[in-house]
N, C-alpha and C. Protein backbone atom coordinates (compact mmCIF):
# COMPACT_ATOMS: atom_id res chain seq x y z
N UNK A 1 -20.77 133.15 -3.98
CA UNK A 1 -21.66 132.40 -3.11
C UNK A 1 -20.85 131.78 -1.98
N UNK A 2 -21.96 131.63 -0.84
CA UNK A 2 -20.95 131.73 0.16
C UNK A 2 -21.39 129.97 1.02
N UNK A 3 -20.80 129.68 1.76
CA UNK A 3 -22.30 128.84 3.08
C UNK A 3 -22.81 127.72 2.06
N UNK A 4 -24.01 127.39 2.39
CA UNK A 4 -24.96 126.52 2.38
C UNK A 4 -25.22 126.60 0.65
N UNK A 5 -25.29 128.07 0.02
CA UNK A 5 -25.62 127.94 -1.44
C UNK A 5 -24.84 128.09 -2.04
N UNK A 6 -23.76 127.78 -1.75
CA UNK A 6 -22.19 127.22 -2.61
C UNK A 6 -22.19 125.75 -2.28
N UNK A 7 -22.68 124.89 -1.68
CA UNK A 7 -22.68 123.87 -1.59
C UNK A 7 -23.82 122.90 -2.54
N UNK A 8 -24.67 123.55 -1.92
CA UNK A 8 -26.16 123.10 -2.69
C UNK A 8 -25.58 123.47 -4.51
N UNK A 9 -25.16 124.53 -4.63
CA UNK A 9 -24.92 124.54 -6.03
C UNK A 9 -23.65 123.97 -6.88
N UNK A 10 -22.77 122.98 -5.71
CA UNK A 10 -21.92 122.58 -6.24
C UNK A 10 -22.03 121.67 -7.90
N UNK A 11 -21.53 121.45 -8.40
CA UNK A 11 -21.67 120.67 -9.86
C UNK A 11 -21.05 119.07 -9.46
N UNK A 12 -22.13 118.54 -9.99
CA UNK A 12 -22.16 116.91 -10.25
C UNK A 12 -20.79 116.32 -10.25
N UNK A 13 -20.21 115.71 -9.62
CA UNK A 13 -18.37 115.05 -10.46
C UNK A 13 -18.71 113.93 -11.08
N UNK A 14 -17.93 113.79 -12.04
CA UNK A 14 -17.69 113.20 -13.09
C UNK A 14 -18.25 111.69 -13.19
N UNK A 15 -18.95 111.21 -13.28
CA UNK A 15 -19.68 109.96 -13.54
C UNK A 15 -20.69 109.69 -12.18
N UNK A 16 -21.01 111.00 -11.77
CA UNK A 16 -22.25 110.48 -10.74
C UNK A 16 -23.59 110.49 -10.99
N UNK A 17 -24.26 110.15 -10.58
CA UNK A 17 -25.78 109.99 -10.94
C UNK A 17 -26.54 110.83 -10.78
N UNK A 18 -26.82 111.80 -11.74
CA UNK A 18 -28.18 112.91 -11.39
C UNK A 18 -28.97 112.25 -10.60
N UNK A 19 -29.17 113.49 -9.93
CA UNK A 19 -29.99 113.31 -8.41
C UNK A 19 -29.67 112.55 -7.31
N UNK A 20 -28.32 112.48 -7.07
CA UNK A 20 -27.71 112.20 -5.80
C UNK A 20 -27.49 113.11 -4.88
N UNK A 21 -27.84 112.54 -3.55
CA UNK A 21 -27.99 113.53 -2.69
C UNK A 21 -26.93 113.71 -1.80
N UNK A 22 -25.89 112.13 -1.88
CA UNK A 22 -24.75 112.84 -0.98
C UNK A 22 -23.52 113.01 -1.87
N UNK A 23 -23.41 114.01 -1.98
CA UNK A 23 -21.94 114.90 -3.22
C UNK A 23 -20.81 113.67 -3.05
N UNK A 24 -20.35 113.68 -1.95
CA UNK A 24 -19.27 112.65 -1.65
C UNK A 24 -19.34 110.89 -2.15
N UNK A 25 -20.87 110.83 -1.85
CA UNK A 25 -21.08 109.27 -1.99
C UNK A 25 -20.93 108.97 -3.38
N UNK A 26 -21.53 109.98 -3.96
CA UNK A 26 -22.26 109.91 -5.37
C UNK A 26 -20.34 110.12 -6.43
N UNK A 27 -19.96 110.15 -6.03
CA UNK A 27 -18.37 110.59 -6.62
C UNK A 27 -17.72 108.67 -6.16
N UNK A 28 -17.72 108.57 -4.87
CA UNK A 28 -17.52 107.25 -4.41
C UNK A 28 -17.93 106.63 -4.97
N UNK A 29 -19.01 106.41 -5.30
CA UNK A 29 -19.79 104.88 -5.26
C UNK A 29 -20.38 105.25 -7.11
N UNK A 30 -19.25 105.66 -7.95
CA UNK A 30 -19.52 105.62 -9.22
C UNK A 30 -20.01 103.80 -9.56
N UNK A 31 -21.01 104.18 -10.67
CA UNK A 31 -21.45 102.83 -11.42
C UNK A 31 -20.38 101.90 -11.47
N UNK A 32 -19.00 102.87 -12.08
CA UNK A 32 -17.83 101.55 -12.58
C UNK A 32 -17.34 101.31 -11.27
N UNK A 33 -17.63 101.94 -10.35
CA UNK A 33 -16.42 101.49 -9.39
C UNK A 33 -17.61 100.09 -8.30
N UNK A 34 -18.66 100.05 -8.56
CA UNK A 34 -19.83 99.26 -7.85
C UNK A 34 -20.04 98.06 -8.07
N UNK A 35 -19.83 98.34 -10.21
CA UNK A 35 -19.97 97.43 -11.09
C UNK A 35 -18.50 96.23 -10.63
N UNK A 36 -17.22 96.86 -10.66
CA UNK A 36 -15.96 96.33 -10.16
C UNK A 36 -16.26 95.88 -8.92
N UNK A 37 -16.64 96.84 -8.23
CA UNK A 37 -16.46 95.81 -6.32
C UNK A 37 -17.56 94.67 -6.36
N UNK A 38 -18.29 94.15 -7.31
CA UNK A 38 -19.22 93.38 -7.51
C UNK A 38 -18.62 91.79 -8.08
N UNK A 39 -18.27 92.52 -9.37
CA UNK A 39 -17.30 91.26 -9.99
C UNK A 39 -16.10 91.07 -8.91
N UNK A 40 -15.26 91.78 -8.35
CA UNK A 40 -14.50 90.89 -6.94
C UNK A 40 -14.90 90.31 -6.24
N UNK A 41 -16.55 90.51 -5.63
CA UNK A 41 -17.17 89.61 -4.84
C UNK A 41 -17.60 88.68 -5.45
N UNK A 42 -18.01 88.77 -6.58
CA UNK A 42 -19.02 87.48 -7.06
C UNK A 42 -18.94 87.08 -8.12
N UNK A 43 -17.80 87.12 -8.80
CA UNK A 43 -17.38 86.73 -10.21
C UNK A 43 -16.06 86.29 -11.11
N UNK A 44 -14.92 86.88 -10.08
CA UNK A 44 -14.14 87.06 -10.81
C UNK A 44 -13.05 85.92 -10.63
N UNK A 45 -13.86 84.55 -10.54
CA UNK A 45 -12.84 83.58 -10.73
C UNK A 45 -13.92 82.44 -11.49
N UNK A 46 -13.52 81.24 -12.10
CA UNK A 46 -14.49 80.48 -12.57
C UNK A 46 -14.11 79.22 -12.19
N UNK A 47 -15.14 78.29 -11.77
CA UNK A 47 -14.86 76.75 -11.58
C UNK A 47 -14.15 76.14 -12.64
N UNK A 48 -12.93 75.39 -13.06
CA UNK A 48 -12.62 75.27 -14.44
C UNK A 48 -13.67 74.20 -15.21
N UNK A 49 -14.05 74.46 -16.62
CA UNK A 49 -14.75 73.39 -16.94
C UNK A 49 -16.25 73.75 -16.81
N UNK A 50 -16.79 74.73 -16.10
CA UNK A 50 -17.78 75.22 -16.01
C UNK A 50 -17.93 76.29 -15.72
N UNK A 51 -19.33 76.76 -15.98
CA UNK A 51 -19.56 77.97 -16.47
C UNK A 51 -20.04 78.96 -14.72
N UNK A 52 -19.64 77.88 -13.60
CA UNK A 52 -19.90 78.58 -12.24
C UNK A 52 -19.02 79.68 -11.89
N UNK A 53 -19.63 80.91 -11.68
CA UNK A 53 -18.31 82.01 -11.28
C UNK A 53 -18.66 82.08 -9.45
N UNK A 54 -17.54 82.37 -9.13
CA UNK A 54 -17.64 83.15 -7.60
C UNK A 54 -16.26 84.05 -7.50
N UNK A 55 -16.61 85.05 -6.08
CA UNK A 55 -15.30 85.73 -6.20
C UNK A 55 -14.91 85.40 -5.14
N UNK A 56 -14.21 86.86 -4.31
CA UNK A 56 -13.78 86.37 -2.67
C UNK A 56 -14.52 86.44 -1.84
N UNK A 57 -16.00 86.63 -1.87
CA UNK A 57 -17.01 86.81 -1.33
C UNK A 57 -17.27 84.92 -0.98
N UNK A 58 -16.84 84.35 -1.69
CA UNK A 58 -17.17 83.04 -1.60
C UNK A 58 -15.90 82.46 -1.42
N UNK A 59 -14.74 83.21 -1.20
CA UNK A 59 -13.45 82.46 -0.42
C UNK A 59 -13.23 83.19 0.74
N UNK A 60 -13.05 84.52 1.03
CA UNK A 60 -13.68 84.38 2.39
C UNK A 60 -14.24 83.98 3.42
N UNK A 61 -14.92 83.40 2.48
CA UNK A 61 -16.44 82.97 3.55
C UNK A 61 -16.23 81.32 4.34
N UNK A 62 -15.18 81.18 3.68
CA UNK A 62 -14.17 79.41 4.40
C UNK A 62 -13.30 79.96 4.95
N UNK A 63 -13.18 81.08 5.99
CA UNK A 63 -12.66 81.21 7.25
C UNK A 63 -13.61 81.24 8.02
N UNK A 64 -13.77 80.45 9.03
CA UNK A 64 -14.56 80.67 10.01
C UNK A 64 -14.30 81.54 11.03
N UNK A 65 -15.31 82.07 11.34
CA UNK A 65 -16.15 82.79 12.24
C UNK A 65 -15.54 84.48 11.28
N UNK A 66 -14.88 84.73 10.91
CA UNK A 66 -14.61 86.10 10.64
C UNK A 66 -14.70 86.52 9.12
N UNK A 67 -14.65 85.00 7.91
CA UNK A 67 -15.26 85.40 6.71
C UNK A 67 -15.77 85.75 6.29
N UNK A 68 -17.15 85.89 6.83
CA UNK A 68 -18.60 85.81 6.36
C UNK A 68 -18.92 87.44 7.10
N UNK A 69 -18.33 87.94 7.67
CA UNK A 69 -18.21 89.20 8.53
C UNK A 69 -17.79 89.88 7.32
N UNK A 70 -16.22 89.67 7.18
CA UNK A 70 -15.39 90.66 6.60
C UNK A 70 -15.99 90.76 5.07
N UNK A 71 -16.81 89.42 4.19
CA UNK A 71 -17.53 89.57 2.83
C UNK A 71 -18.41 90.75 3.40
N UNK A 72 -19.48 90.12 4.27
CA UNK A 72 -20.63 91.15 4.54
C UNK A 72 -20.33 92.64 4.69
N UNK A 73 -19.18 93.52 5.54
CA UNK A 73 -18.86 94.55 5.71
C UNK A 73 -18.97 95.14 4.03
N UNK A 74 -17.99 94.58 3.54
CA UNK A 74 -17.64 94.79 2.04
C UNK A 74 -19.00 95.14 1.10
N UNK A 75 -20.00 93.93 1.41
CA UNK A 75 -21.21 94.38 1.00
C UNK A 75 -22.28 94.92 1.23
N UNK A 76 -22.01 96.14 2.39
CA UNK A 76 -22.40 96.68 2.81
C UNK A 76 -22.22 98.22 2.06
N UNK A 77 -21.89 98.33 1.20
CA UNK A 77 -21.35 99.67 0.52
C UNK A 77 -22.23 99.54 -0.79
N UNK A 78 -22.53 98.43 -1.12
CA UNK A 78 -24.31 98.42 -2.04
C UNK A 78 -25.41 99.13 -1.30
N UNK A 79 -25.88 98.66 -0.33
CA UNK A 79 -26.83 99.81 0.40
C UNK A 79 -26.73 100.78 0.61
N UNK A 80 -25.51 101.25 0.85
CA UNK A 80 -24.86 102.80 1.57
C UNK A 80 -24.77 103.57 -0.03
N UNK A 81 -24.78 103.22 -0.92
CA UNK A 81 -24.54 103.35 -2.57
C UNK A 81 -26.02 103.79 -2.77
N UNK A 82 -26.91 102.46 -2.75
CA UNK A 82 -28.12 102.99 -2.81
C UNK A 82 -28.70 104.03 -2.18
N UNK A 83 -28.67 104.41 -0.78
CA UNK A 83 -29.13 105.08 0.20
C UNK A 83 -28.90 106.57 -0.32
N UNK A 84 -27.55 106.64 -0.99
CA UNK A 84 -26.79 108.20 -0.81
C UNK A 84 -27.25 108.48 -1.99
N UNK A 85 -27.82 107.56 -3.30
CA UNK A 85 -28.75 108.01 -4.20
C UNK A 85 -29.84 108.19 -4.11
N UNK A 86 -30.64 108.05 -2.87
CA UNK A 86 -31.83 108.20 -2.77
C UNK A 86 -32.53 107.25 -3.05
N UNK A 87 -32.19 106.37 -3.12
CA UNK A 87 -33.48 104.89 -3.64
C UNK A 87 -34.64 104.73 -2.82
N UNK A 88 -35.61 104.28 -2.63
CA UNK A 88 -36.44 103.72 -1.98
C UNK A 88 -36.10 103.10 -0.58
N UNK A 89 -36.94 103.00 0.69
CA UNK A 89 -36.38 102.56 1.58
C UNK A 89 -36.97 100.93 1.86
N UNK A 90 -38.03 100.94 0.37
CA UNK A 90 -38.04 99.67 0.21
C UNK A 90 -36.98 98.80 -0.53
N UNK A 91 -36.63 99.69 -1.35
CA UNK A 91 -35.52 98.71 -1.91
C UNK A 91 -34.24 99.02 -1.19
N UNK A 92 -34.03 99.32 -0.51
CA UNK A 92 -33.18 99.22 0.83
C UNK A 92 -33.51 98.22 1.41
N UNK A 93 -34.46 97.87 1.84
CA UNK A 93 -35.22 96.71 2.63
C UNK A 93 -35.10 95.37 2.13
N UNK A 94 -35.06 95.62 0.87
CA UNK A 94 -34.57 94.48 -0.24
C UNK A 94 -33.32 94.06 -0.02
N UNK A 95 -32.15 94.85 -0.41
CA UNK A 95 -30.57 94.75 -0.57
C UNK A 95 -30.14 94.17 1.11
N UNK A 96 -30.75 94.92 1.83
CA UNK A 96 -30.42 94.02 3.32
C UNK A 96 -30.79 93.05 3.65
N UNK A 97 -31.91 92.54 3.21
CA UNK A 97 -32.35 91.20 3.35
C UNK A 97 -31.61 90.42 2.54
N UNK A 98 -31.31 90.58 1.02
CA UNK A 98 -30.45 89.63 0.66
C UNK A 98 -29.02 89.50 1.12
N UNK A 99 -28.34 90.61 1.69
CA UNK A 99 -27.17 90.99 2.50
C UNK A 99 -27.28 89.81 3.85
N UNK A 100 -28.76 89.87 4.27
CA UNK A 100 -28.45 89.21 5.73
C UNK A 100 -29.08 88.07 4.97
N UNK A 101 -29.78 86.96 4.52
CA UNK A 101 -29.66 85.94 3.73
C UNK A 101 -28.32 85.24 3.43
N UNK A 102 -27.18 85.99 3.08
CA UNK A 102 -25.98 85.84 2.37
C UNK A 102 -25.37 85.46 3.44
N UNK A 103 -25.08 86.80 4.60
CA UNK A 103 -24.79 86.64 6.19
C UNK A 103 -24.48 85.35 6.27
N UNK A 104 -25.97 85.19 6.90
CA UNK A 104 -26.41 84.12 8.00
C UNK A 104 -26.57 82.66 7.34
N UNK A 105 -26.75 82.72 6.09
CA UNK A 105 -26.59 81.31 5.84
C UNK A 105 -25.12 80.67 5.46
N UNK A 106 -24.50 81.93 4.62
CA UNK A 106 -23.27 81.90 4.95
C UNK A 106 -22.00 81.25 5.48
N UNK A 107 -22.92 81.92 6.75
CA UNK A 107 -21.90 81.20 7.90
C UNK A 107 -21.97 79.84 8.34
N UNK A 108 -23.14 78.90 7.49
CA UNK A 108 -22.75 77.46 8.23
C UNK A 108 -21.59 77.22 6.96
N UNK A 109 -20.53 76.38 7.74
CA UNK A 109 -19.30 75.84 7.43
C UNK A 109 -19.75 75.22 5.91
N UNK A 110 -19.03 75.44 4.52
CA UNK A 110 -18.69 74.80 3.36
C UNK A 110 -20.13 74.92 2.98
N UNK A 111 -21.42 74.21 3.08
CA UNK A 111 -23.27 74.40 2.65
C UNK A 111 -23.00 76.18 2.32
N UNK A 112 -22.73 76.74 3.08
CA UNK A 112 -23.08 78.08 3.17
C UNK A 112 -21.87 78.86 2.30
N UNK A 113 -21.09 78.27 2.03
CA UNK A 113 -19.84 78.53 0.88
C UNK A 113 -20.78 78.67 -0.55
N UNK A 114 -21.08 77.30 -0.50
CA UNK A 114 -21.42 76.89 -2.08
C UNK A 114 -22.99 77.69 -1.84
N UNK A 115 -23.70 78.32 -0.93
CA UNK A 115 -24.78 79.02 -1.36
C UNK A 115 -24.26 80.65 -1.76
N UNK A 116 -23.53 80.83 -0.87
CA UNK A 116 -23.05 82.05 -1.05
C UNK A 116 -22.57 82.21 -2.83
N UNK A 117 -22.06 81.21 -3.41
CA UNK A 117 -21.86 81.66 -4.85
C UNK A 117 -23.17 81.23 -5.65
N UNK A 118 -23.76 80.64 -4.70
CA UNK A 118 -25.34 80.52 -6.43
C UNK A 118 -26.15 81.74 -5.36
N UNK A 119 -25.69 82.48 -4.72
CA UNK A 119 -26.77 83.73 -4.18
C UNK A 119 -26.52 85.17 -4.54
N UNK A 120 -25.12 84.88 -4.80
CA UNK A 120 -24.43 86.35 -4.94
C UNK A 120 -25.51 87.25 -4.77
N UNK A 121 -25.29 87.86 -3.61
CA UNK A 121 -26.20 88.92 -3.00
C UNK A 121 -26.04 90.12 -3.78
N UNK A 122 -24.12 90.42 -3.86
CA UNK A 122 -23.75 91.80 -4.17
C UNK A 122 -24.00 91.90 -5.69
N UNK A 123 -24.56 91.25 -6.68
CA UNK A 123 -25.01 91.29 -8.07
C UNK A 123 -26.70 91.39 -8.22
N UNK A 124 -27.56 90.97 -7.33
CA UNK A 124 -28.45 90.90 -6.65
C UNK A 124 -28.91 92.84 -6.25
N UNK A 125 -27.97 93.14 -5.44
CA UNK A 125 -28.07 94.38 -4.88
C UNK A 125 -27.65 95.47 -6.11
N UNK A 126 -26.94 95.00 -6.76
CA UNK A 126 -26.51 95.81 -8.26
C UNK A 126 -27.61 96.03 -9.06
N UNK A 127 -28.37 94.70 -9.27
CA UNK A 127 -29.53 95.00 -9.69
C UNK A 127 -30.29 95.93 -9.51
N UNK A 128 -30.90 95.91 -8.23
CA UNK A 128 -32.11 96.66 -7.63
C UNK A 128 -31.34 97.90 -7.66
N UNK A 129 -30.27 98.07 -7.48
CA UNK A 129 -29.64 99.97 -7.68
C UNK A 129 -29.56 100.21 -9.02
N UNK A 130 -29.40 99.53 -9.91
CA UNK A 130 -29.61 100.13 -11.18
C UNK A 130 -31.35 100.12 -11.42
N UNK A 131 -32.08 99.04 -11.32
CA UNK A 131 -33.28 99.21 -11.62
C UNK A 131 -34.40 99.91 -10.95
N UNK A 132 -33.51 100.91 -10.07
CA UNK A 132 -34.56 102.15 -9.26
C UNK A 132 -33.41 103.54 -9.32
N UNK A 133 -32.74 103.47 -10.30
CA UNK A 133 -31.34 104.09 -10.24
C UNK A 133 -32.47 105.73 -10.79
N UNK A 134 -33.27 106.01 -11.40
CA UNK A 134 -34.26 106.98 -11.98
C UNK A 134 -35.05 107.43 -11.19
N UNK A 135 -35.40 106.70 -9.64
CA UNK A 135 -36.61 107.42 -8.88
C UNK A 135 -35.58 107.92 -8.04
N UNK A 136 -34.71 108.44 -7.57
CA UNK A 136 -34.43 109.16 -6.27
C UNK A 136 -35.47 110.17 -5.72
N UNK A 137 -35.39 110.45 -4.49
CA UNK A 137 -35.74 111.73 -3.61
C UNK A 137 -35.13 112.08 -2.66
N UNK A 138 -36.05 113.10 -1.98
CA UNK A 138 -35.05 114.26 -0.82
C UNK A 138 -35.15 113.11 0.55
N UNK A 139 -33.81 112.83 1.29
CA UNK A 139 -33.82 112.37 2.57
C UNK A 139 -34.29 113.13 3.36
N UNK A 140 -35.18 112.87 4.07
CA UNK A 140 -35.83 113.76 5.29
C UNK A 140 -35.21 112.72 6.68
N UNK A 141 -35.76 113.22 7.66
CA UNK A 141 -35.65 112.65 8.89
C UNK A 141 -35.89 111.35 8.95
N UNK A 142 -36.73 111.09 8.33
CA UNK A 142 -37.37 109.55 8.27
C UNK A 142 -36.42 108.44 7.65
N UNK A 143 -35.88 108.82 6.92
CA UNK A 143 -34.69 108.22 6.11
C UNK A 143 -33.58 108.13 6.79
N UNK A 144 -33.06 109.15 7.44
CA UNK A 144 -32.04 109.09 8.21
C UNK A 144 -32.34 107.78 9.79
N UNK A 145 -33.40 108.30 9.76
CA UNK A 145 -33.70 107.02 11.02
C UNK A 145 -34.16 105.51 10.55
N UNK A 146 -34.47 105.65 9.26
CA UNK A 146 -34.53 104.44 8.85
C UNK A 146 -33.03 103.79 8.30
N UNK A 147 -32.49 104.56 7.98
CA UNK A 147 -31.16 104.32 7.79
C UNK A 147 -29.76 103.59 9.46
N UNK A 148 -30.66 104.78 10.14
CA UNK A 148 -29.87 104.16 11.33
C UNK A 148 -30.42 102.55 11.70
N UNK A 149 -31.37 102.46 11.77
CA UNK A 149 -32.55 100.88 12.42
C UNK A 149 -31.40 100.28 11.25
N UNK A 150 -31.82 100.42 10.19
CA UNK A 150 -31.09 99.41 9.07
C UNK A 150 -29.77 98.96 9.74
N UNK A 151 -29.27 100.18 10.14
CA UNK A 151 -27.67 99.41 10.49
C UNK A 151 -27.72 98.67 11.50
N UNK A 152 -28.51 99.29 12.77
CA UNK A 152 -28.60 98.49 13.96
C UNK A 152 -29.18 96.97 13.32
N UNK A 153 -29.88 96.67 12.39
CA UNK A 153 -30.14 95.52 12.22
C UNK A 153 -29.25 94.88 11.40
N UNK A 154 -28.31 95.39 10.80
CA UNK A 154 -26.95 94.64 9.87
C UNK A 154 -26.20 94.44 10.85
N UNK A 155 -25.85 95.49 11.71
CA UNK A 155 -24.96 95.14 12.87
C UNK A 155 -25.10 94.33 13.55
N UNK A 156 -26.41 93.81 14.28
CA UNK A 156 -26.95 92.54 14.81
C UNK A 156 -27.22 91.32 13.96
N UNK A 157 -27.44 91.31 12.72
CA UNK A 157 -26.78 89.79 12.01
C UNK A 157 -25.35 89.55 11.87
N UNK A 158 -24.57 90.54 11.66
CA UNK A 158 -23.41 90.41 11.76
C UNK A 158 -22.90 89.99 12.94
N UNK A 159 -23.15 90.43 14.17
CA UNK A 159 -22.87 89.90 15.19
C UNK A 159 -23.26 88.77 15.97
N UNK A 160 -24.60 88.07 15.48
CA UNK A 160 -25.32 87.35 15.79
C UNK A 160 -24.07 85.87 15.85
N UNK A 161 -23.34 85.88 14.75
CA UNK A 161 -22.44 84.30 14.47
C UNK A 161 -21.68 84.21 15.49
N UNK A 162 -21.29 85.26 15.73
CA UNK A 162 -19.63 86.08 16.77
C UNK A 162 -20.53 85.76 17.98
N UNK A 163 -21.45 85.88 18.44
CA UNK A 163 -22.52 85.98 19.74
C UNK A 163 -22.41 84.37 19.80
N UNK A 164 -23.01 83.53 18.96
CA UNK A 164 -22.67 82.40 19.05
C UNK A 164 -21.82 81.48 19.11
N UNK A 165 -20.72 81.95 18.59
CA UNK A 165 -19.24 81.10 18.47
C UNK A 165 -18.88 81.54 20.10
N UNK A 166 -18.81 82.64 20.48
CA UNK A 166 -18.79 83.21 22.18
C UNK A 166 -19.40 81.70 22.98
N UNK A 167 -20.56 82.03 22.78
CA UNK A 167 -21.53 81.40 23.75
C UNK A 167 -21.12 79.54 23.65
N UNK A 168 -21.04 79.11 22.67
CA UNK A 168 -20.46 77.86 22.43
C UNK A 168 -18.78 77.41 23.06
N UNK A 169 -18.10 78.93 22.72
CA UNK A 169 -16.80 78.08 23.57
C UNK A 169 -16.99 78.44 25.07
N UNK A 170 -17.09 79.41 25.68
CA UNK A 170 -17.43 79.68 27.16
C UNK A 170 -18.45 77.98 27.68
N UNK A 171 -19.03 77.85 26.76
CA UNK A 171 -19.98 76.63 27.49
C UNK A 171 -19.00 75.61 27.58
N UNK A 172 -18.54 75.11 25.89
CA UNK A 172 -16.88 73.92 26.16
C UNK A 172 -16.28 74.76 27.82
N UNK A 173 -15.41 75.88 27.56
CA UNK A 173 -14.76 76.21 28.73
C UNK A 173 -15.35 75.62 30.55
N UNK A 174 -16.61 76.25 30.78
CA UNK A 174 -16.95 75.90 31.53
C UNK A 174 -17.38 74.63 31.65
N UNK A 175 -17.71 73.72 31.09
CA UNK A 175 -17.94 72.27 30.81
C UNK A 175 -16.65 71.20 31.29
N UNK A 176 -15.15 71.41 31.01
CA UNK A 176 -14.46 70.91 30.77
C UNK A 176 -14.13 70.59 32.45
């Protein structure tokens, strides 16, 4: 077999999810390896004395202006996880909203620290990919363009803080 039906008939690798549609993703974005980039974001340290976990998703996020970016990028590979399994483009719709929730509140200074660990988005988004992990389907066109809007709209909360921290010192600048 040659082309297109040597591909299509390639065989599953090793811990991917029947009925994934992108060969590559579905090898990437294994359960254990999702389950792990999850507990780094959102678990894998504990308040001593109590039972509060957060990871670097919530130490990150006390650098300003570029923390709350560099968590979000990171958790951006839950959707792209979901997507390449075929999930719903509602529950896509889901995982980005709690993604930009996480974002944008995030980013106010220390408030947005301590929400970011009682929100953990990326355990949140673990959820909803395991609990639609059984319905996949075929990406058509529609998916792919809903996929693109999605980013254009992650890309614009993401940039939205950076747009503002801009606009705030240029105003000091010119002010002074």
């Amino acid at each position: 077999m040659q082309g297109a039906d040597a591909i299509s008939h390639r065989p599953q690798p090793p811990g991917a999810e029947p009925g994934a549609r992108w060969w590559f993703g579905a090898r990437l974005f294994r359960n254990e390896s999702l389950e792990d980039l999850e507990f780094l974001l959102d678990e894998v340290f504990r308040f001593p004395g109590t039972r509060i976990r957060f990871g670097f998703d919530g130490l990150v996020g006390l650098i300003p202006g570029i923390g709350d970016l560099v968590a979000g990028l990171l958790s951006l590979l839950f959707p792209l996880a979901a997507w390449s399994r075929g999930l719903p483009k509602v529950t896509l719709l889901r995982m980005a909203v709690n993604l930009a929730i996480g974002v944008l509140v995030g980013s106010i200074p220390f408030a947005g620290d301590a929400f970011d660990i009682w929100w953990k988005p990326n355990r949140r988004n673990l959820r909803l990919l395991r609990r639609h992990i059984g319905r996949p389907h075929r990406h058509t066109w529609r998916d792919w363009a809903f996929l693109m809007l999605l980013g254009i709209c992650l890309v614009a909360v993401f940039a939205l803080p950076l747009v503002v921290l801009a606009w705030i010192v240029l105003w000091v600048w010119h002010h002074r």
